[in-house]
Protein backbone atom coordinates (compact mmCIF):
# COMPACT_ATOMS: atom_id res chain seq x y z
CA UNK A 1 -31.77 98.82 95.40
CA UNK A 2 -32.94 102.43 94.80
CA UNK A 3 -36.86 100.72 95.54
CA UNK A 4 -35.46 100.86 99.22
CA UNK A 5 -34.61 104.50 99.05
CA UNK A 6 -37.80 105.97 101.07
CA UNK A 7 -37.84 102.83 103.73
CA UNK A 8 -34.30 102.43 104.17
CA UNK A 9 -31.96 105.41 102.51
CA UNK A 10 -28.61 104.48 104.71
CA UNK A 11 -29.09 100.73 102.87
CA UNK A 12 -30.09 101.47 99.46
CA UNK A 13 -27.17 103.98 99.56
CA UNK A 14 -24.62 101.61 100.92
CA UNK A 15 -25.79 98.72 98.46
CA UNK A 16 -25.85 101.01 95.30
CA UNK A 17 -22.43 102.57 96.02
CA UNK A 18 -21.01 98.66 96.39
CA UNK A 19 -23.14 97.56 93.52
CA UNK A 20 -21.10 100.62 91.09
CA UNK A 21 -18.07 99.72 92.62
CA UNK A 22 -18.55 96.05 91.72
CA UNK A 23 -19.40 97.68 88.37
CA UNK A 24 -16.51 99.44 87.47
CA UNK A 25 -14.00 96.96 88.86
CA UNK A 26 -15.36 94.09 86.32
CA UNK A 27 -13.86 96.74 83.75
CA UNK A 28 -17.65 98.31 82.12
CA UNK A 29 -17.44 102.16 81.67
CA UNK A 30 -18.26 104.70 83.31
CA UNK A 31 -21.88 106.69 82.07
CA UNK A 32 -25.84 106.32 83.53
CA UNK A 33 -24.75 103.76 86.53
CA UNK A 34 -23.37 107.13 88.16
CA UNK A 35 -27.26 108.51 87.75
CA UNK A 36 -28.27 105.64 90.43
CA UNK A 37 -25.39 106.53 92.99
CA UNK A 38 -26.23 110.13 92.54
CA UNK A 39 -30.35 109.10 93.37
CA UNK A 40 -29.28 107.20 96.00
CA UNK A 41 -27.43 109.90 97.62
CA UNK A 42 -29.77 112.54 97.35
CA UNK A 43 -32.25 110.43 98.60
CA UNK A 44 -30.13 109.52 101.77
CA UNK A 45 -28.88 113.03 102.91
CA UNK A 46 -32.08 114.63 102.19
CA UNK A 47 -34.03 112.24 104.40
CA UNK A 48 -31.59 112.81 106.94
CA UNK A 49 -29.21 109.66 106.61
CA UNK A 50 -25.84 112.03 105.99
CA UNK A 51 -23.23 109.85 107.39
CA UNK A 52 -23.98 106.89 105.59
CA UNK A 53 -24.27 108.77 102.61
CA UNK A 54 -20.73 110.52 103.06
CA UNK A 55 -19.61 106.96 104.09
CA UNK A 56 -20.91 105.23 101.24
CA UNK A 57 -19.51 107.83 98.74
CA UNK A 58 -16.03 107.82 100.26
CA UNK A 59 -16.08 103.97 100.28
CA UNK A 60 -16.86 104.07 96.57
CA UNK A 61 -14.32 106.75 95.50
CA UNK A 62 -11.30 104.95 97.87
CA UNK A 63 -12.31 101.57 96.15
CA UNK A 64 -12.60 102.92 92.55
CA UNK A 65 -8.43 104.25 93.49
CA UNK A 66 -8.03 101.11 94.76
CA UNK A 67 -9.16 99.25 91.82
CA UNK A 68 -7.94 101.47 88.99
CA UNK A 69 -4.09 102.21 90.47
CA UNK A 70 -3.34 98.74 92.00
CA UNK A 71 -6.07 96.39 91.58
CA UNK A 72 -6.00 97.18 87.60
CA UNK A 73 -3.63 94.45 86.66
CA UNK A 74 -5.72 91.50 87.81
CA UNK A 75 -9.00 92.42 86.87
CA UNK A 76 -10.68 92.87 83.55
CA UNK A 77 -10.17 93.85 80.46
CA UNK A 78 -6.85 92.48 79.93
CA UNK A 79 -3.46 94.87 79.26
CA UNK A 80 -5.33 97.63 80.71
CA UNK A 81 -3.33 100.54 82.52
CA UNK A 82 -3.73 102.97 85.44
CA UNK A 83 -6.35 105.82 85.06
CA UNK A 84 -4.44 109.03 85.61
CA UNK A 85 -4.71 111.20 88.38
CA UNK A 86 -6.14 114.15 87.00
CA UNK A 87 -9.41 111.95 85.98
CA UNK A 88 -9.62 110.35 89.71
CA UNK A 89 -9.43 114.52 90.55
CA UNK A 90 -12.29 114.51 87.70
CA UNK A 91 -14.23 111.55 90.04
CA UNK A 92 -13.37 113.58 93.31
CA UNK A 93 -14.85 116.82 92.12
CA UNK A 94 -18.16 114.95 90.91
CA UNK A 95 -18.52 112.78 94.39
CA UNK A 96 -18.27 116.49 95.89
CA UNK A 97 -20.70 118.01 93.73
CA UNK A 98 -23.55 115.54 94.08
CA UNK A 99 -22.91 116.02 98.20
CA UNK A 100 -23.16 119.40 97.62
CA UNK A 101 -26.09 119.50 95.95
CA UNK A 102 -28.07 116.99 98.22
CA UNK A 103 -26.95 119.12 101.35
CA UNK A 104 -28.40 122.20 99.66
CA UNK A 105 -31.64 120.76 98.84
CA UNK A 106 -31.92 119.31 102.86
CA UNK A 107 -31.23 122.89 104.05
CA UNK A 108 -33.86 124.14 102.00
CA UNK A 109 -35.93 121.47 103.06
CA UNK A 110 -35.00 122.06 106.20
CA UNK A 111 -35.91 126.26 105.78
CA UNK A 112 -39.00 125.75 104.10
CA UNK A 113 -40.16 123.59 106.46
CA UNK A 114 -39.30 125.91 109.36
CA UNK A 115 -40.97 128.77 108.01
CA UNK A 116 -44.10 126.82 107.26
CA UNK A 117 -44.03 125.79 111.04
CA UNK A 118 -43.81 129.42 112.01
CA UNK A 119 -46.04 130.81 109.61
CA UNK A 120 -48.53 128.26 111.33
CA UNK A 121 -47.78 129.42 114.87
CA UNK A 122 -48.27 133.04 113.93
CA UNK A 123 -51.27 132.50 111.90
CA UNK A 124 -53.18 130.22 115.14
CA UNK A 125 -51.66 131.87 118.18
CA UNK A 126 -49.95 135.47 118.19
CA UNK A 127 -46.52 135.47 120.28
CA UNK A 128 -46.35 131.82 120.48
CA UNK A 129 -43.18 131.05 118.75
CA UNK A 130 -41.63 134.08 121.13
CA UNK A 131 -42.71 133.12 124.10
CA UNK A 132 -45.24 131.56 126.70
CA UNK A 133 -46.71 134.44 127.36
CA UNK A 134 -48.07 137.08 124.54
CA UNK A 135 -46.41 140.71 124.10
CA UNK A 136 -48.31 143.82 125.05
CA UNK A 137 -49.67 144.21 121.71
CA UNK A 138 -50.41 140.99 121.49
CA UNK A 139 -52.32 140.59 124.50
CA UNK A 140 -54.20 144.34 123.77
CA UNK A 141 -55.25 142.96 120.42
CA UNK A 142 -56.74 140.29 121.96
CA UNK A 143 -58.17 141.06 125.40
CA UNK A 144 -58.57 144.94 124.97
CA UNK A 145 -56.72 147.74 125.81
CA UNK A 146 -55.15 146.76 129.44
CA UNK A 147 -57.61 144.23 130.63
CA UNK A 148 -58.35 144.25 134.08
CA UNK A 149 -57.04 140.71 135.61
CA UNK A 150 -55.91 139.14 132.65
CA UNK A 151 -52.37 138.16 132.52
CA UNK A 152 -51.17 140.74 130.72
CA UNK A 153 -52.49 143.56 132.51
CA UNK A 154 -50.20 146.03 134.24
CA UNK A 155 -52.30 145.26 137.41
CA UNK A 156 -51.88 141.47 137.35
């Protein structure tokens, strides 16, 4: 499902979140299927797909408390018992720290490509990310000192 993270992130997060879930309810351990949810993630929040990423995480951590405090008894491996709480805390606090660390990468994505965008406007067109019409010095840099009927003159 992770092919599908660049075309569709909200679906390749959904379906690898349900596809881990399905995974630790048949009873397997925990260990690199985590990596994929993780991927997945990342993947969705940076490219802008954050609710269905928070969605998708939240369904996986309710339904891995659902499975291993009630759910337990019925499913595989036989006579197993209840995880304890202090290891779904464990599960909480990593579910938290790969949000984290997608949301900080998309704000930095989101900075870089800011600055880029203004470094481009300053570099092609002095005072344009200000305003519609260009400062004093600006306008003196590129007309001459106090143009006579350009728009920036004090006669205009």
């Amino acid at each position: 499902m992770l092919l599908l993270r660049r075309r569709r992130p909200a679906v390749a997060v959904a379906t690898t979140c349900a596809a881990t879930l399905g995974y630790l309810a048949a009873g397997y351990p925990y260990g690199p299927v985590l990596v994929a949810v993780a991927v997945g993630c990342l993947g969705a929040i940076v490219t802008g797909h954050r609710k269905a990423a928070w969605w998708s995480l939240g369904g996986l951590w309710a339904g891995h408390v659902l499975v291993s405090h009630w759910l337990y008894r019925w499913l595989p491996p036989g006579g197993d018992r209840a995880e304890s709480w202090p290891r779904e805390g464990l599960i909480a606090a990593w579910v938290v720290a790969v949000v984290a660390a997608a949301e900080l990468l998309r704000l930095r994505r989101e900075q870089r490509a800011a600055a880029s965008t203004y470094s481009r406007l300053s570099a092609t067109e002095p005072g344009a990310s200000w305003s519609r019409t260009p400062s004093r010095r600006n306008c003196c840099a590129r007309y001459g000192p106090w143009s006579a009927g350009t728009h920036c003159s004090p006669r205009a």
